[in-house]
Protein backbone atom coordinates (compact mmCIF):
# COMPACT_ATOMS: atom_id res chain seq x y z
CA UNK A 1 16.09 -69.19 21.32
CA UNK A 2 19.71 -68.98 21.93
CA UNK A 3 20.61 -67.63 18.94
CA UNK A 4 17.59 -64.65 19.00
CA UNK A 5 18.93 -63.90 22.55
CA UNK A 6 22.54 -64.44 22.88
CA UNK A 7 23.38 -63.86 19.45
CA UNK A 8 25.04 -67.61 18.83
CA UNK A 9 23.61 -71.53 18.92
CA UNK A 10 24.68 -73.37 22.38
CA UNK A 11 27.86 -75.10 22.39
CA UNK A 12 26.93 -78.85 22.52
CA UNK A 13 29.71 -81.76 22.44
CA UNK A 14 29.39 -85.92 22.99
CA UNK A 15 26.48 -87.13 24.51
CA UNK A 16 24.38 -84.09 23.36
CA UNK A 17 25.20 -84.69 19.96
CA UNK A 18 24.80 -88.41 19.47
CA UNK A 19 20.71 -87.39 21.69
CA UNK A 20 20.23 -85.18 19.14
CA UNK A 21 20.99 -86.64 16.57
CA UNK A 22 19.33 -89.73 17.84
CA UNK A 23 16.23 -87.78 17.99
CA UNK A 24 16.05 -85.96 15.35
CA UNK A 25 15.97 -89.75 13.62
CA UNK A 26 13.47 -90.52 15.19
CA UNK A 27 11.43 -88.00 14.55
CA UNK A 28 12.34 -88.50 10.99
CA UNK A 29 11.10 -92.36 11.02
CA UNK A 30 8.21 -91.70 12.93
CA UNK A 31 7.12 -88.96 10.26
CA UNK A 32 8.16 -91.32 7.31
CA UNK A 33 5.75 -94.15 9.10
CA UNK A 34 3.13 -91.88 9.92
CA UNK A 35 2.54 -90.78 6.05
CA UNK A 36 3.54 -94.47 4.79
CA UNK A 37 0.54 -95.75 7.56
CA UNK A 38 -1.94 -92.83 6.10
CA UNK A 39 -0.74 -93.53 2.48
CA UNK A 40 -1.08 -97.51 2.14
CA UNK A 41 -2.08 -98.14 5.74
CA UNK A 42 -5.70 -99.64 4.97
CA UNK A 43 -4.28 -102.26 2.47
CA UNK A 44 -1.70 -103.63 5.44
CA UNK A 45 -2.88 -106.76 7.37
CA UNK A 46 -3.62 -106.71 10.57
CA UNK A 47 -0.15 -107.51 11.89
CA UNK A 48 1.59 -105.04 9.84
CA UNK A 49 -0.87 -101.83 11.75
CA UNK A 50 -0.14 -103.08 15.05
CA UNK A 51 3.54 -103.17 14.24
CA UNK A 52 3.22 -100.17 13.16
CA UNK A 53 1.77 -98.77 16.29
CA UNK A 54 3.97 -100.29 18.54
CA UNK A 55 7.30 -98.99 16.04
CA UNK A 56 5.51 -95.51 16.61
CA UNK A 57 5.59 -96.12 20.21
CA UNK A 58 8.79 -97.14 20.44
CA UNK A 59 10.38 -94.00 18.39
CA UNK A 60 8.56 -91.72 20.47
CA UNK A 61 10.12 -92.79 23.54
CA UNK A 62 13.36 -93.07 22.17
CA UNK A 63 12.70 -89.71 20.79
CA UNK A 64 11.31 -88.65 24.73
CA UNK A 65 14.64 -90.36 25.83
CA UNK A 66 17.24 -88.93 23.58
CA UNK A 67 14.88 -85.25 24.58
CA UNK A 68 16.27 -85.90 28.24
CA UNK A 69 19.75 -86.74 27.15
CA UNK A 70 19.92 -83.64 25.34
CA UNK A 71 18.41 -81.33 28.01
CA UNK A 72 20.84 -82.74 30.65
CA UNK A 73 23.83 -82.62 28.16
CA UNK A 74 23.62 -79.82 27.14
């Protein structure tokens, strides 16, 4: 939005960068799990799907988290 409005991308520095970057891994990993769940999900045991749920959980707050750092940073 900045950069259709104002013509240039914000000017972000420290904390902003290491929350988005942070975030934009975890979005990453939580994709990668995701399609490696859908892919070869049903031949996992039992354990492996709920640690797979609860790594999903856990990279979307993170994700949520680093979101806040960002917004506040930036």
């Amino acid at each position: 939005m900045s950069l259709h409005f104002y013509h240039q991308l914000p000017d972000i520095a420290g904390v902003a960068v290491v929350a988005l970057v942070l975030k934009m891994a975890c979005a990453a990993s939580g994709f990668l799990l995701l399609a490696a769940y859908l892919l070869w999900g049903s031949g996992w045991v039992e354990r492996k799907r709920i640690l797979a749920c609860y790594s999903s959980s856990i990279l979307a707050a993170i994700a949520l988290s680093a979101a806040a750092f960002l917004r506040w940073f930036s």
